[in-house]
C-alpha atoms as a PDB file:
ATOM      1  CA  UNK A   1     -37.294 217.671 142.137  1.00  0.00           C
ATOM      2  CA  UNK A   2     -33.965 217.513 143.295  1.00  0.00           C
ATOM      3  CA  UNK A   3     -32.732 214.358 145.557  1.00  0.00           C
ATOM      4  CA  UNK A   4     -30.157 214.450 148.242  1.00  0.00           C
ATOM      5  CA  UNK A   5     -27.952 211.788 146.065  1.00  0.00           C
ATOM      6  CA  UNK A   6     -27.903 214.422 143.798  1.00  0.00           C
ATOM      7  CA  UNK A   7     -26.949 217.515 145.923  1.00  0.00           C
ATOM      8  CA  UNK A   8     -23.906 215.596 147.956  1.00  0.00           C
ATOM      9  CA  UNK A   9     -22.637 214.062 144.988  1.00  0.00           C
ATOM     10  CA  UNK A  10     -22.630 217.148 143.096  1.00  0.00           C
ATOM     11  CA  UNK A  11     -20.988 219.038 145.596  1.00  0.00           C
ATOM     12  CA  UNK A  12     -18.290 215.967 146.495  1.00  0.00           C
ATOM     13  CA  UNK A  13     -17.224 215.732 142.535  1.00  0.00           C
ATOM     14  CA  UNK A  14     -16.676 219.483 142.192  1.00  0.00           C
ATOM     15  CA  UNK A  15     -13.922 219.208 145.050  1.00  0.00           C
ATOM     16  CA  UNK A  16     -12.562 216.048 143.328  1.00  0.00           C
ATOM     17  CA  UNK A  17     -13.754 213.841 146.294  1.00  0.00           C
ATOM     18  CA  UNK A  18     -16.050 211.622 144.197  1.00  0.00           C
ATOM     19  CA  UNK A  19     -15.507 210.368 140.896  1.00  0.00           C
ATOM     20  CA  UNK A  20     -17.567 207.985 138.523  1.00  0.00           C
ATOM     21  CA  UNK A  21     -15.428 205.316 139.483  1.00  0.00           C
ATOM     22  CA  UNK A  22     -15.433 205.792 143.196  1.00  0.00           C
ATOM     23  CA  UNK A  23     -18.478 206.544 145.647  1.00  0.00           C
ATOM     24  CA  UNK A  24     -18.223 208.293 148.707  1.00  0.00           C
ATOM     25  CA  UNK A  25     -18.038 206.136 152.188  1.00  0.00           C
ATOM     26  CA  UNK A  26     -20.933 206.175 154.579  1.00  0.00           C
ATOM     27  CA  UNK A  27     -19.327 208.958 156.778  1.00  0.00           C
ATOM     28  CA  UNK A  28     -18.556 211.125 154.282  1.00  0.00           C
ATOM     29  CA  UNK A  29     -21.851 211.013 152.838  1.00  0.00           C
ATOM     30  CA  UNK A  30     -23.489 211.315 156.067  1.00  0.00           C
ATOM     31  CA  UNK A  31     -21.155 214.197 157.204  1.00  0.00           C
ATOM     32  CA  UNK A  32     -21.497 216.388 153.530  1.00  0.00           C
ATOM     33  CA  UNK A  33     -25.719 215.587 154.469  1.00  0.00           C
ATOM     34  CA  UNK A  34     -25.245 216.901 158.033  1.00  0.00           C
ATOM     35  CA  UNK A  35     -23.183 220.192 156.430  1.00  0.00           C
ATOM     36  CA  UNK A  36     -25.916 220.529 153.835  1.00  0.00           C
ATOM     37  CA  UNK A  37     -28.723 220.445 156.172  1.00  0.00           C
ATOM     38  CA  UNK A  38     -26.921 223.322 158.213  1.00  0.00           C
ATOM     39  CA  UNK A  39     -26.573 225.501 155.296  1.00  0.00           C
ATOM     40  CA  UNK A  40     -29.965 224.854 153.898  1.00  0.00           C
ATOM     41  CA  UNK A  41     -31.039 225.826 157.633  1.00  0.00           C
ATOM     42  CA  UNK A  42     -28.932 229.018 157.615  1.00  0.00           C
ATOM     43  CA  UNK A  43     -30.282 229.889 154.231  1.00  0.00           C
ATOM     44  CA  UNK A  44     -33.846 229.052 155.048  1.00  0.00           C
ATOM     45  CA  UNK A  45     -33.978 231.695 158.189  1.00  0.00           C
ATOM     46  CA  UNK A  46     -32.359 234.528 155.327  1.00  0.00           C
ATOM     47  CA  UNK A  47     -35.720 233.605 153.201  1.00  0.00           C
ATOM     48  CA  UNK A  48     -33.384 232.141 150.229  1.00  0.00           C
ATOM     49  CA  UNK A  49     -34.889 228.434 150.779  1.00  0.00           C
ATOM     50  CA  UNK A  50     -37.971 229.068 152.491  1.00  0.00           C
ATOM     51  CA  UNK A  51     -39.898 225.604 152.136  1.00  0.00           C
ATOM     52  CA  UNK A  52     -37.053 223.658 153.127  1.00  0.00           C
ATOM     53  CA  UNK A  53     -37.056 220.965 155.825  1.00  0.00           C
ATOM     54  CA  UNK A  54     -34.483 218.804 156.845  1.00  0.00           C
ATOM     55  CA  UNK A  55     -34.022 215.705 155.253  1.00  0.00           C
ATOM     56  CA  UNK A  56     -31.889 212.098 156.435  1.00  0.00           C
ATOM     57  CA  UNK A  57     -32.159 209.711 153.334  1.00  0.00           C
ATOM     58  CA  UNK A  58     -30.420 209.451 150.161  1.00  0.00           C
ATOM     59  CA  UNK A  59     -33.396 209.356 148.428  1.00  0.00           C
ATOM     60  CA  UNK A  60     -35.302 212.277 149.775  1.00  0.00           C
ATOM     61  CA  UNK A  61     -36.538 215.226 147.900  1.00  0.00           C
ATOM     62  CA  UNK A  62     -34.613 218.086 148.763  1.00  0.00           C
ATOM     63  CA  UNK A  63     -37.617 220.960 149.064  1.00  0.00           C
ATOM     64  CA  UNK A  64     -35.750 223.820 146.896  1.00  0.00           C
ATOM     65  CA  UNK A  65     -36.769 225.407 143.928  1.00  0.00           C
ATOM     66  CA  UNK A  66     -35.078 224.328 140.795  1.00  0.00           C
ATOM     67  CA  UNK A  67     -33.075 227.444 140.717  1.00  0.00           C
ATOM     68  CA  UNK A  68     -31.436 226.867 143.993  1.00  0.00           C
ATOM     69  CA  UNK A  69     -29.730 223.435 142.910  1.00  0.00           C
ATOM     70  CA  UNK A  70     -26.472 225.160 141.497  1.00  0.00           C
ATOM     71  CA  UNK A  71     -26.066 227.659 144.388  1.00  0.00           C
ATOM     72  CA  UNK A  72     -26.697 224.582 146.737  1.00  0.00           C
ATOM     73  CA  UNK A  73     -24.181 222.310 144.699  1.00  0.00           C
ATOM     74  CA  UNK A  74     -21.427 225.044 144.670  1.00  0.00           C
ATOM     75  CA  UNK A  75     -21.709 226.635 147.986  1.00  0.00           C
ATOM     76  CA  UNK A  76     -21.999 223.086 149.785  1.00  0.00           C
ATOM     77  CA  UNK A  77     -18.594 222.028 147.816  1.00  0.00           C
ATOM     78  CA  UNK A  78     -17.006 225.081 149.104  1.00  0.00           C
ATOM     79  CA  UNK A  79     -18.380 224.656 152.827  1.00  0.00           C
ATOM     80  CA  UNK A  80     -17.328 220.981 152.917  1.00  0.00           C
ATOM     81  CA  UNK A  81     -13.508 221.305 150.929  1.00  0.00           C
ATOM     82  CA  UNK A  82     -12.037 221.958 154.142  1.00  0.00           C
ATOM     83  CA  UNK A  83     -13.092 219.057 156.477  1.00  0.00           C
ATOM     84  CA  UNK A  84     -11.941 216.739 153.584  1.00  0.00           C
ATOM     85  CA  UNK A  85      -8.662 218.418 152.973  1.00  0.00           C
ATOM     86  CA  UNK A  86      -9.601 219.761 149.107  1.00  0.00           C
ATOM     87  CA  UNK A  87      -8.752 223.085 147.831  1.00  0.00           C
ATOM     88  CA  UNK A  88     -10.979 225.662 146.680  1.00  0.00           C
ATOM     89  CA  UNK A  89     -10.244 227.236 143.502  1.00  0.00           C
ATOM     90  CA  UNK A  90     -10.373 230.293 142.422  1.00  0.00           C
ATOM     91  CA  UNK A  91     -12.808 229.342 139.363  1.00  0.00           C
ATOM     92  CA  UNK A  92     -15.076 227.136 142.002  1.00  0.00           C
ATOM     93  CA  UNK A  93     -15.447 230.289 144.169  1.00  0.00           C
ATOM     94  CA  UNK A  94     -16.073 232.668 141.923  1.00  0.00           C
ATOM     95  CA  UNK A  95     -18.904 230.426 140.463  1.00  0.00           C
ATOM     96  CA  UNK A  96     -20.394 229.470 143.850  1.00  0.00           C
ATOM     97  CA  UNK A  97     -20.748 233.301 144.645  1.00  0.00           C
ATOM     98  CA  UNK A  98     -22.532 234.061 141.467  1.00  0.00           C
ATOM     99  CA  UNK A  99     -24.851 231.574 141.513  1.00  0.00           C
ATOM    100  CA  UNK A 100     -25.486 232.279 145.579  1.00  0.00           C
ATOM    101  CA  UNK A 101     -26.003 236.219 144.297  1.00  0.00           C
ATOM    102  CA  UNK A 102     -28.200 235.197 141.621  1.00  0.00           C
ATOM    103  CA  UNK A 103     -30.282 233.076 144.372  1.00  0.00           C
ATOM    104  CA  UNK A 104     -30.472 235.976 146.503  1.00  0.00           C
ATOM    105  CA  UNK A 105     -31.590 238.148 143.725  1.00  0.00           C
ATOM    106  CA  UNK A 106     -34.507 236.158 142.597  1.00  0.00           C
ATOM    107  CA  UNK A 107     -35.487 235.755 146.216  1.00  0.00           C
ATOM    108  CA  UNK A 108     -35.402 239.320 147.546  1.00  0.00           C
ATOM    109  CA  UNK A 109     -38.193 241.387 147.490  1.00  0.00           C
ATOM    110  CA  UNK A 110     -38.695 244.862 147.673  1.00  0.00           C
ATOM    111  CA  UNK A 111     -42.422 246.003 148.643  1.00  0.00           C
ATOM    112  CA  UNK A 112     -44.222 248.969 148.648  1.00  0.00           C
ATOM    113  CA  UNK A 113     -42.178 251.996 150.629  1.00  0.00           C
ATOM    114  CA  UNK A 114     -44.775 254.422 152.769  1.00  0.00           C
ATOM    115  CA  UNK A 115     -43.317 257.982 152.231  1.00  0.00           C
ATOM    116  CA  UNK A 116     -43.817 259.761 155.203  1.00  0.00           C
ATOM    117  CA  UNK A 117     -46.607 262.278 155.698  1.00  0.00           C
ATOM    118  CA  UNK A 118     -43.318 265.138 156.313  1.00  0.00           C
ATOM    119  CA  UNK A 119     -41.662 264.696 153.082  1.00  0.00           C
ATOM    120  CA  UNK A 120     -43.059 267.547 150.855  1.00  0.00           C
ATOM    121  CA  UNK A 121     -44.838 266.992 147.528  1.00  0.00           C
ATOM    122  CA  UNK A 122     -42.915 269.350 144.680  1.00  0.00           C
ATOM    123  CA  UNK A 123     -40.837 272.354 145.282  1.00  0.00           C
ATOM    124  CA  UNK A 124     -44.373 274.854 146.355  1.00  0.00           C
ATOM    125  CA  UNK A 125     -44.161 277.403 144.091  1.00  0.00           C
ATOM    126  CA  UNK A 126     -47.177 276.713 142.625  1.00  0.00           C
ATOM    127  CA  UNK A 127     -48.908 277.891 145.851  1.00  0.00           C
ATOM    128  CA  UNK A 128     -51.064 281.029 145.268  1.00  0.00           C
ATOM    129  CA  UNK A 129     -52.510 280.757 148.989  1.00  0.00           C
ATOM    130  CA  UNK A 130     -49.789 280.462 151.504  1.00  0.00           C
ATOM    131  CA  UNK A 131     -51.838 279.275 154.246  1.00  0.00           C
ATOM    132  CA  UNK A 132     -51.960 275.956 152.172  1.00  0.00           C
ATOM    133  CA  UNK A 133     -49.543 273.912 154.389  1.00  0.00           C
ATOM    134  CA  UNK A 134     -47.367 270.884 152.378  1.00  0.00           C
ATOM    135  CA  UNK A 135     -48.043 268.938 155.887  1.00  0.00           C
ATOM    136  CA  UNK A 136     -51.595 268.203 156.089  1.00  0.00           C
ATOM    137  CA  UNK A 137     -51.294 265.055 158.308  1.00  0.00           C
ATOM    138  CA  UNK A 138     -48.577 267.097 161.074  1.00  0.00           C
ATOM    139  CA  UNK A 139     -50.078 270.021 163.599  1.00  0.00           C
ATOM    140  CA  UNK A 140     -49.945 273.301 163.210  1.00  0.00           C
ATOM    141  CA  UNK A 141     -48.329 273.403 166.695  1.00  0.00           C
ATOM    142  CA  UNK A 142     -45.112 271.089 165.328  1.00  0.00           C
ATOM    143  CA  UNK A 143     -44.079 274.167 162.495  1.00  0.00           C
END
């Protein structure tokens, strides 16, 4: 599992904000948590990080599932490069909206589709008795 440490510092060191040699300050940390708990929120409601819950330590588990870390990471680094004055590039974006498109595409799914009961079955011209209707389910009265 994935811990909070983990998320903001991955997202602060691909906008050049943190480095190995420097640590973020207390506000930034606490205001890349606050912008990572939004998005997580946001995402959450579109079903792309349904177990998550808000979290307020350093050291909590971040509920996600292990495919979501990258998308997380990336998307977070390009929601937060404004506030601290960082620029997005090109390369950055481009990989933040693959790995967000391969999140949504491992989260979508696409159930069963109920035809319905007008939509004919096969062109008819295999009907020998025309008083064999194609719309069983619909009244007589409705044709």
């Amino acid at each position: 599992m994935t811990t909070v440490l983990q998320i903001v510092n991955g997202a602060a060191v691909k906008i050049g904000l943190k480095t190995a040699e420097v640590d973020l300050e207390a506000f930034e940390f606490q205001q890349i948590l606050d912008e990572m708990n939004d998005m997580l929120s946001i995402w959450a409601d579109r079903g792309l990080t349904p177990a998550f819950v808000q979290v307020s330590n350093s050291t909590d588990t971040v509920n996600i599932e292990d495919s979501a870390v990258s998308a997380v990471k990336n998307n977070l680094a390009i929601n937060i490069a404004p506030s601290f004055d960082k620029l997005i590039t090109p390369a950055l974006a481009k990989i933040a909206a693959d790995t967000l498109q391969a999140l949504q595409s491992s989260t979508v799914f696409i159930g069963r589709i109920k035809y319905p009961d007008a939509l004919p079955m096969g062109s008819g011209n295999g009907c020998t008795d025309y008083q064999e209707r194609f719309f069983p389910a619909n009244l007589e009265k409705n044709f």
